[in-house]
PDB file of N, CA and C in Angstrom:
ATOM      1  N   UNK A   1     179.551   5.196 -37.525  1.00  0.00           N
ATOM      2  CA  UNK A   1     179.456   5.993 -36.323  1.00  0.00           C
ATOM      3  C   UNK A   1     178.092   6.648 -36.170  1.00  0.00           C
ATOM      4  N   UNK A   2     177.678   6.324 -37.065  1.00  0.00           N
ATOM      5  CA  UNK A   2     175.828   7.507 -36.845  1.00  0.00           C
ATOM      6  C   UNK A   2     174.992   6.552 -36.124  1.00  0.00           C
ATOM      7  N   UNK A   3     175.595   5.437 -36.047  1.00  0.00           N
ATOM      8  CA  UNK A   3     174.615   4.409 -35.100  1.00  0.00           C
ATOM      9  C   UNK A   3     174.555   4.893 -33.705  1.00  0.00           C
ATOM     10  N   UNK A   4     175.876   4.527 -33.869  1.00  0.00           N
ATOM     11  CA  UNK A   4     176.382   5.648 -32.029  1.00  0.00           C
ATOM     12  C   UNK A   4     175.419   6.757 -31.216  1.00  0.00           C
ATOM     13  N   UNK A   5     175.753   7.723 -32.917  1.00  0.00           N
ATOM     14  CA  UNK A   5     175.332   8.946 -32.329  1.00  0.00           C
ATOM     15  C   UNK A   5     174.031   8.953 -32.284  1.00  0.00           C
ATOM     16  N   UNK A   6     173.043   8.132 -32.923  1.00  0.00           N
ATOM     17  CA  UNK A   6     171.312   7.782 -32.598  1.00  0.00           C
ATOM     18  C   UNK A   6     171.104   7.202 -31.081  1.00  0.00           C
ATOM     19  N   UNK A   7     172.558   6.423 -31.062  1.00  0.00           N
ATOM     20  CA  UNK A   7     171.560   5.706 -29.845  1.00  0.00           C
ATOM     21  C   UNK A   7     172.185   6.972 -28.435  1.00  0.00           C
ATOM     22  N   UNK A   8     173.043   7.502 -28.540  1.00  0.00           N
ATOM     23  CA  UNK A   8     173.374   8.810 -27.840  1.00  0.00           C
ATOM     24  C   UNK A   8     172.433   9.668 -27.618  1.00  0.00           C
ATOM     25  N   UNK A   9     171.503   9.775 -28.680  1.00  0.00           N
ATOM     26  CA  UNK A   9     170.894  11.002 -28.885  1.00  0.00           C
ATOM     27  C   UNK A   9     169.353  10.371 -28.025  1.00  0.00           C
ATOM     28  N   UNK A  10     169.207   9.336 -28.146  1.00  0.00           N
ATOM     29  CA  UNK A  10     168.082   8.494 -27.706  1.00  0.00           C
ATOM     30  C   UNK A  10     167.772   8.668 -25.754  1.00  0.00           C
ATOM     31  N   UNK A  11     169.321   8.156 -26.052  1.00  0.00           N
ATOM     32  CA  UNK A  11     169.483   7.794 -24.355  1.00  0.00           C
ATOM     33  C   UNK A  11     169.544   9.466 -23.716  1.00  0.00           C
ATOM     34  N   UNK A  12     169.910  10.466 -24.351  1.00  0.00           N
ATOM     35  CA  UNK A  12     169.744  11.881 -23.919  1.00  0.00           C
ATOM     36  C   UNK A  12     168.212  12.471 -23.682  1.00  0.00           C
ATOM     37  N   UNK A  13     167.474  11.893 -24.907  1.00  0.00           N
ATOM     38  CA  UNK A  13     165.978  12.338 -24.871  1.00  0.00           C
ATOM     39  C   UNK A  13     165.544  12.177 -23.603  1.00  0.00           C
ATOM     40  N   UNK A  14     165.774   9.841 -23.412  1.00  0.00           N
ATOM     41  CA  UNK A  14     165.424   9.898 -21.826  1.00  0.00           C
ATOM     42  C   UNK A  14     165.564  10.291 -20.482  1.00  0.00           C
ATOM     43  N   UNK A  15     166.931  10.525 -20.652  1.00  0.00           N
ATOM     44  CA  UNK A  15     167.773  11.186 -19.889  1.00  0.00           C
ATOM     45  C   UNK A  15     166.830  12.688 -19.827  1.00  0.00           C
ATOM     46  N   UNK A  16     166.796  13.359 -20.750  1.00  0.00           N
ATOM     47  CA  UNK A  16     165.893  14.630 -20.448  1.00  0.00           C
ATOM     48  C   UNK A  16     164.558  14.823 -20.045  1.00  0.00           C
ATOM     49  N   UNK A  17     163.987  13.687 -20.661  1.00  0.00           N
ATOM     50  CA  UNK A  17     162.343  13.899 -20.040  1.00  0.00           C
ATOM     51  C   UNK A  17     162.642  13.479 -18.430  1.00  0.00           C
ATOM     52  N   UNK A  18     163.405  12.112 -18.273  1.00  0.00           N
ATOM     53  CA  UNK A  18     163.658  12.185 -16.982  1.00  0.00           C
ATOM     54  C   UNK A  18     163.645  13.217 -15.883  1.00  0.00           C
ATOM     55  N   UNK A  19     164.446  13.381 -16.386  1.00  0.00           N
ATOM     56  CA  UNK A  19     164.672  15.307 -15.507  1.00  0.00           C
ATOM     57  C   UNK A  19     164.046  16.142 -15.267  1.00  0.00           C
ATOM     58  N   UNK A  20     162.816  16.575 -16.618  1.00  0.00           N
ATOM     59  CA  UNK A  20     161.602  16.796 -16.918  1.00  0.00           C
ATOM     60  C   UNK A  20     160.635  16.801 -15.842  1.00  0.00           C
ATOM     61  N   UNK A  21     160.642  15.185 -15.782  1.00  0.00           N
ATOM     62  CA  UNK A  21     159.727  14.910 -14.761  1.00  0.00           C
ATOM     63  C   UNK A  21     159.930  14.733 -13.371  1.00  0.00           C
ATOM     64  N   UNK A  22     160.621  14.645 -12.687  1.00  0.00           N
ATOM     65  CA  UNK A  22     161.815  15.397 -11.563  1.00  0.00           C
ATOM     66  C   UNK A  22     161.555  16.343 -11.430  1.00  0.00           C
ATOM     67  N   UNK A  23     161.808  17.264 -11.923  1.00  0.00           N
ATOM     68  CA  UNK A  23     161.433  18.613 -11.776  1.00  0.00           C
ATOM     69  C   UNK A  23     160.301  19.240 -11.375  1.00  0.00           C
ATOM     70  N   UNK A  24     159.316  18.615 -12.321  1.00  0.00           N
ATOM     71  CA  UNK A  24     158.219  19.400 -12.805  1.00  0.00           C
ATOM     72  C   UNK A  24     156.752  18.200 -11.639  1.00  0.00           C
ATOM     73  N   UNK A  25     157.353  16.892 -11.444  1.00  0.00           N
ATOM     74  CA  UNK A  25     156.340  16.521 -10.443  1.00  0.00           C
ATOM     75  C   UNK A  25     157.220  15.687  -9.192  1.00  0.00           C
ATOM     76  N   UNK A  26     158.520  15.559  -9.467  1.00  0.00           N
ATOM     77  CA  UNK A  26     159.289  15.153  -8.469  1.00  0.00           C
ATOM     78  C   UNK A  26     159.026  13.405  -8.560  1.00  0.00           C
ATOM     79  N   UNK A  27     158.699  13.577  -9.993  1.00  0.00           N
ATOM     80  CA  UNK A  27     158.720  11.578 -10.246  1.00  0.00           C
ATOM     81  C   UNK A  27     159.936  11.058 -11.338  1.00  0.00           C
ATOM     82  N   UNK A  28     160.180  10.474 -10.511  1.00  0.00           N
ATOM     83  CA  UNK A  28     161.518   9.324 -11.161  1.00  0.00           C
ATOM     84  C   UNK A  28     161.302   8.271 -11.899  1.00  0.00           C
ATOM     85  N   UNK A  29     160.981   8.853 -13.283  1.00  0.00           N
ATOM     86  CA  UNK A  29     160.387   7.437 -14.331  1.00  0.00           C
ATOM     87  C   UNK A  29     160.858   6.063 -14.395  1.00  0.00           C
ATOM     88  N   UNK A  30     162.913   6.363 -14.021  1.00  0.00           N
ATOM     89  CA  UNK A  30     163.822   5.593 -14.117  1.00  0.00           C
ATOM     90  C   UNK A  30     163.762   4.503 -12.794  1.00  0.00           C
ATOM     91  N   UNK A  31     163.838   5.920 -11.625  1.00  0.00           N
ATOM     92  CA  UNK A  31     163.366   4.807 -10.422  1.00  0.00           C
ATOM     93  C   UNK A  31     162.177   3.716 -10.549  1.00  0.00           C
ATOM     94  N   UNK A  32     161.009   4.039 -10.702  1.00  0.00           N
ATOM     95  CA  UNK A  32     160.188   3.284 -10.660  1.00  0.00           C
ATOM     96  C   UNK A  32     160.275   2.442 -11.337  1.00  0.00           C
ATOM     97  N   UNK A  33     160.572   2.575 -12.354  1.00  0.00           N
ATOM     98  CA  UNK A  33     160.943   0.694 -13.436  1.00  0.00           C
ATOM     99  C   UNK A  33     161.564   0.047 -13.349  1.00  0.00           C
ATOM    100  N   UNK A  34     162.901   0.675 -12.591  1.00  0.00           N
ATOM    101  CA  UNK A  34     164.373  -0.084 -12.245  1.00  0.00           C
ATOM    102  C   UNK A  34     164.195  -0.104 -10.997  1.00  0.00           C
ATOM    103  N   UNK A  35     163.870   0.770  -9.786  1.00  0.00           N
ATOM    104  CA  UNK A  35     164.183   0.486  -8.821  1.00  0.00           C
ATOM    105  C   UNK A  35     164.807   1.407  -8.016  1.00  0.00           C
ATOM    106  N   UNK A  36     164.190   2.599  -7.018  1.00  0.00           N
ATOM    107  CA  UNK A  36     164.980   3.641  -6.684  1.00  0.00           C
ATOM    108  C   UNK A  36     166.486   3.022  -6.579  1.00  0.00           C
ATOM    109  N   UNK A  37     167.247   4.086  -7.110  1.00  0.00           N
ATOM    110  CA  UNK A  37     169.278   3.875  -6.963  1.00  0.00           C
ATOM    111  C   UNK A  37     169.549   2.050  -6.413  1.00  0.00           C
ATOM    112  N   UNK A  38     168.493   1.169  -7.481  1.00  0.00           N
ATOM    113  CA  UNK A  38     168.753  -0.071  -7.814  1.00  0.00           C
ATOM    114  C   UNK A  38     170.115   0.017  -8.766  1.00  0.00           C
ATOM    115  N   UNK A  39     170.804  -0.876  -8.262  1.00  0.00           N
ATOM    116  CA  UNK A  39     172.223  -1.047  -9.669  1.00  0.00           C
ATOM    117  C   UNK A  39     171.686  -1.075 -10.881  1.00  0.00           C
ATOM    118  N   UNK A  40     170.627  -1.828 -11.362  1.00  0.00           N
ATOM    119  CA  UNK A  40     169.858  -1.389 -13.000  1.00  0.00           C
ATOM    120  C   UNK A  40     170.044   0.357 -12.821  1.00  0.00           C
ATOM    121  N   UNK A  41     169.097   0.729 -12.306  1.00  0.00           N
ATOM    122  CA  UNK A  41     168.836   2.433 -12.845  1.00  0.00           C
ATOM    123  C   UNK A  41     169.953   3.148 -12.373  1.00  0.00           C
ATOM    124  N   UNK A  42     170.976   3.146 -11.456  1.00  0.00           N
ATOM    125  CA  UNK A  42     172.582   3.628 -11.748  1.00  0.00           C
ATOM    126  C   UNK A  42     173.204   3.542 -13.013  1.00  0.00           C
ATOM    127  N   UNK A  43     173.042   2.171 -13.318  1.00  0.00           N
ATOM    128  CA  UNK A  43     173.563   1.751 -14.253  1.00  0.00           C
ATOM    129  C   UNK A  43     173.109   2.636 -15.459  1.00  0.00           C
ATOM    130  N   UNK A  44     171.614   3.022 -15.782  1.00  0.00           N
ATOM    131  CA  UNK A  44     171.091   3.690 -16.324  1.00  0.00           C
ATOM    132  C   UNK A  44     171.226   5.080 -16.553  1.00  0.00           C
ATOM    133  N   UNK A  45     171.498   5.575 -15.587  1.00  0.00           N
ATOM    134  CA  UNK A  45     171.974   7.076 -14.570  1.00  0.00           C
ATOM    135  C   UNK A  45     173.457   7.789 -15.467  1.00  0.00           C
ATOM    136  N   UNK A  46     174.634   6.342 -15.351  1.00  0.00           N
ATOM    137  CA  UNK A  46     175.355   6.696 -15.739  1.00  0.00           C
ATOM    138  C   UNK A  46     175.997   6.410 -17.374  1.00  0.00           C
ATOM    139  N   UNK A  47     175.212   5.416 -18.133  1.00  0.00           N
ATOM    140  CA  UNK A  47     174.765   5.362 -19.206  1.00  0.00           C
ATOM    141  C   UNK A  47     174.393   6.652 -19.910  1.00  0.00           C
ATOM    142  N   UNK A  48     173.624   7.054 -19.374  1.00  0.00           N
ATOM    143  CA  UNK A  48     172.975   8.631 -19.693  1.00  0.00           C
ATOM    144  C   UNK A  48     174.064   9.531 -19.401  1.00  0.00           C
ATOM    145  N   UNK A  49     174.531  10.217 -18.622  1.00  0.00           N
ATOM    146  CA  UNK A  49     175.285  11.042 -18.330  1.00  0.00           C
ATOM    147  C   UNK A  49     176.571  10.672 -19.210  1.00  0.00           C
ATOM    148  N   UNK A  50     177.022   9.403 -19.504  1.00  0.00           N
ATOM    149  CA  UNK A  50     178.595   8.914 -20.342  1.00  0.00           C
ATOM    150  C   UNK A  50     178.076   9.371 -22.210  1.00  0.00           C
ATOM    151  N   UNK A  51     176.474   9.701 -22.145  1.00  0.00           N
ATOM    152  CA  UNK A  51     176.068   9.991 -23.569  1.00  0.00           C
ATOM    153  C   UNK A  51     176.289  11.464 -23.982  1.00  0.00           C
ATOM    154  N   UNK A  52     175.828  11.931 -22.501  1.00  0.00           N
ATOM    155  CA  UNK A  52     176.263  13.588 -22.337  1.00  0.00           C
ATOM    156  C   UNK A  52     177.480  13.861 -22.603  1.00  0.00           C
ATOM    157  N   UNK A  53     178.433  13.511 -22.328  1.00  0.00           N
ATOM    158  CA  UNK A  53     179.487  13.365 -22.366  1.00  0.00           C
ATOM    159  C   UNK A  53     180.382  13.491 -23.642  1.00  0.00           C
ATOM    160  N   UNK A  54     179.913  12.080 -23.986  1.00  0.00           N
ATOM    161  CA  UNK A  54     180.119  11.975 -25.115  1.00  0.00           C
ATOM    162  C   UNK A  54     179.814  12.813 -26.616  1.00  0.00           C
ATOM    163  N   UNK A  55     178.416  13.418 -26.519  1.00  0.00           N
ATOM    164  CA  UNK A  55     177.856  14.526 -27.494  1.00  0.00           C
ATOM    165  C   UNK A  55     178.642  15.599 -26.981  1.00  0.00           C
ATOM    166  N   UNK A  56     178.488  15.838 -26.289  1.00  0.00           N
ATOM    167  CA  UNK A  56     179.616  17.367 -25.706  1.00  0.00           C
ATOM    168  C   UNK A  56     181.064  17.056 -26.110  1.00  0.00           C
ATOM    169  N   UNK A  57     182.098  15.889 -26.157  1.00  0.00           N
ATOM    170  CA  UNK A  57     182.866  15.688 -26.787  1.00  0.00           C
ATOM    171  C   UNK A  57     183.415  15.646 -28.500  1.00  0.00           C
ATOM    172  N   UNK A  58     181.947  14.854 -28.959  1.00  0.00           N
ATOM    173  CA  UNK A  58     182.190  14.614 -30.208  1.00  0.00           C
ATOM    174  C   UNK A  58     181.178  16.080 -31.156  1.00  0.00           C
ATOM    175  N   UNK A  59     180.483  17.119 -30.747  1.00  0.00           N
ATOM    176  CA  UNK A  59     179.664  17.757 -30.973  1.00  0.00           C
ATOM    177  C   UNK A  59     180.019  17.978 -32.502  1.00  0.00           C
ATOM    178  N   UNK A  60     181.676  18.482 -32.558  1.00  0.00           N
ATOM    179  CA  UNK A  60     181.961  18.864 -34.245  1.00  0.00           C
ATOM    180  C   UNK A  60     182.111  17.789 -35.553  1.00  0.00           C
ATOM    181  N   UNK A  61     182.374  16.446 -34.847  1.00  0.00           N
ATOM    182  CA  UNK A  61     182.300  15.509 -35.576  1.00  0.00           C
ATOM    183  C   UNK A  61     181.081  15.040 -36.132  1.00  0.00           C
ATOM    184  N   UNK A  62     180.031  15.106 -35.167  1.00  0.00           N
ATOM    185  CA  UNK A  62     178.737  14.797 -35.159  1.00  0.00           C
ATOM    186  C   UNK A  62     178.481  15.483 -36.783  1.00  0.00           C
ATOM    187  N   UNK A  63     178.457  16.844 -36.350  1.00  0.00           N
ATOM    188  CA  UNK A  63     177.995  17.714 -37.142  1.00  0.00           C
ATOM    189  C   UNK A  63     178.100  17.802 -38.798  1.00  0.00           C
ATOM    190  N   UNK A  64     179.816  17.123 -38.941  1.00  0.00           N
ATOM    191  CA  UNK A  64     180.599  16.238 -40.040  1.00  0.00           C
ATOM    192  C   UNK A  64     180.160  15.410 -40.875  1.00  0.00           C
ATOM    193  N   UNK A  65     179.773  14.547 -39.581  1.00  0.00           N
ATOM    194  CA  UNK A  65     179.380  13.070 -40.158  1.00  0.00           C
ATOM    195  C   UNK A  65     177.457  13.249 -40.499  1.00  0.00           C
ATOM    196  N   UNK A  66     176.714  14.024 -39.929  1.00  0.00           N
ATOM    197  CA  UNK A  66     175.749  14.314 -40.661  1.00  0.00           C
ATOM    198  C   UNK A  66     175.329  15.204 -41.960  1.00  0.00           C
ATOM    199  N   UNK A  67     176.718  16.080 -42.222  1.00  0.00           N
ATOM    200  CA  UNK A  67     176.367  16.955 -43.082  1.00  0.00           C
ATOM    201  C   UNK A  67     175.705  18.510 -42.871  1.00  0.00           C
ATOM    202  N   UNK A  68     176.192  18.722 -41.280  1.00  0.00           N
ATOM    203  CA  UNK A  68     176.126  19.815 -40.528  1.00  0.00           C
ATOM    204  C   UNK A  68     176.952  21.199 -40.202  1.00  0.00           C
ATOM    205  N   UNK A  69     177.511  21.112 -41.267  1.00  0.00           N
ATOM    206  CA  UNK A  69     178.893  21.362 -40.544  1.00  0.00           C
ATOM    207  C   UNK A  69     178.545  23.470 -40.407  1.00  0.00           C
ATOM    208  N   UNK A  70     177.789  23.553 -41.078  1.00  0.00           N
ATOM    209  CA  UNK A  70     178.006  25.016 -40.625  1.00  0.00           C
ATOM    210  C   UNK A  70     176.359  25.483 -40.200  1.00  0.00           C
ATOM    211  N   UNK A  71     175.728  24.531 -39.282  1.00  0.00           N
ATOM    212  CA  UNK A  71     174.737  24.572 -38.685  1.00  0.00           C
ATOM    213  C   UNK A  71     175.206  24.797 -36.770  1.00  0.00           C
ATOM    214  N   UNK A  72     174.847  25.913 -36.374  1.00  0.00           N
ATOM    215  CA  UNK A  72     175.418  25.836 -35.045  1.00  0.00           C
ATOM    216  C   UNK A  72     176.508  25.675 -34.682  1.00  0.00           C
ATOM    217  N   UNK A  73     177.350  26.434 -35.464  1.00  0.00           N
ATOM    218  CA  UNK A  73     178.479  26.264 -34.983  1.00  0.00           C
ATOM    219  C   UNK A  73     179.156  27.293 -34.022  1.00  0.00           C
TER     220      UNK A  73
END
Protein backbone atom coordinates (compact mmCIF):
# COMPACT_ATOMS: atom_id res chain seq x y z
CA UNK A 1 0.00 0.00 0.00
CA UNK A 2 2.89 2.70 0.29
CA UNK A 3 2.98 2.56 -3.47
CA UNK A 4 -0.49 3.99 -3.45
CA UNK A 5 0.14 6.38 -1.00
CA UNK A 6 3.44 7.87 -3.11
CA UNK A 7 1.67 8.04 -6.08
CA UNK A 8 -1.34 9.95 -4.01
CA UNK A 9 0.96 12.10 -2.55
CA UNK A 10 2.56 12.90 -6.07
CA UNK A 11 -0.61 13.56 -7.86
CA UNK A 12 -1.53 16.07 -4.72
CA UNK A 13 1.85 17.99 -5.11
CA UNK A 14 0.53 18.57 -8.78
CA UNK A 15 -2.63 19.06 -7.96
CA UNK A 16 -1.24 21.87 -5.54
CA UNK A 17 1.23 23.73 -7.49
CA UNK A 18 -1.58 23.67 -9.97
CA UNK A 19 -3.64 25.75 -7.89
CA UNK A 20 -0.58 27.62 -6.99
CA UNK A 21 -0.40 28.80 -10.20
CA UNK A 22 -4.11 29.67 -10.74
CA UNK A 23 -4.03 31.68 -8.18
CA UNK A 24 -1.04 33.43 -8.09
CA UNK A 25 -0.88 34.14 -12.19
CA UNK A 26 -4.23 32.73 -13.32
CA UNK A 27 -2.25 29.95 -15.47
CA UNK A 28 -3.49 26.48 -15.89
CA UNK A 29 -0.36 24.24 -16.17
CA UNK A 30 -2.87 21.28 -16.63
CA UNK A 31 -4.87 23.16 -19.27
CA UNK A 32 -2.17 23.96 -21.41
CA UNK A 33 -0.63 20.44 -21.83
CA UNK A 34 -3.89 18.66 -21.93
CA UNK A 35 -6.06 21.03 -23.26
CA UNK A 36 -8.40 23.63 -21.56
CA UNK A 37 -11.45 21.12 -19.82
CA UNK A 38 -10.07 18.61 -22.72
CA UNK A 39 -11.34 14.99 -21.43
CA UNK A 40 -7.35 14.29 -20.80
CA UNK A 41 -7.10 17.22 -18.15
CA UNK A 42 -10.75 16.38 -16.53
CA UNK A 43 -9.63 13.29 -16.44
CA UNK A 44 -6.64 14.71 -14.66
CA UNK A 45 -8.82 17.18 -12.55
CA UNK A 46 -10.53 14.34 -11.15
CA UNK A 47 -7.67 11.95 -10.67
CA UNK A 48 -6.37 14.65 -8.39
CA UNK A 49 -9.25 15.50 -6.40
CA UNK A 50 -10.17 11.19 -6.00
CA UNK A 51 -6.28 11.48 -4.34
CA UNK A 52 -7.62 14.19 -2.02
CA UNK A 53 -9.99 12.17 -1.13
CA UNK A 54 -8.50 9.44 -0.65
CA UNK A 55 -5.53 10.93 1.85
CA UNK A 56 -8.32 12.59 3.79
CA UNK A 57 -9.86 9.11 4.06
CA UNK A 58 -6.99 6.94 4.70
CA UNK A 59 -4.94 9.84 6.77
CA UNK A 60 -4.63 7.32 10.06
CA UNK A 61 -3.64 4.40 8.16
CA UNK A 62 -1.18 6.27 6.22
CA UNK A 63 0.36 7.32 9.30
CA UNK A 64 0.48 3.31 10.44
CA UNK A 65 1.81 2.08 7.56
CA UNK A 66 4.71 4.63 7.62
CA UNK A 67 5.56 4.48 11.16
CA UNK A 68 3.75 7.74 12.08
CA UNK A 69 1.53 7.04 14.23
CA UNK A 70 1.85 9.67 16.90
CA UNK A 71 3.06 12.39 14.50
CA UNK A 72 0.02 14.79 13.89
CA UNK A 73 -2.35 13.30 15.21
Amino acid sequence: MKSIDVIVAVLLVVGGLNWGLVGLMSFDLVGLIFGSMSALSRVVYVVVGLSAIYQAWQWKAIQRRWGMAGVAS
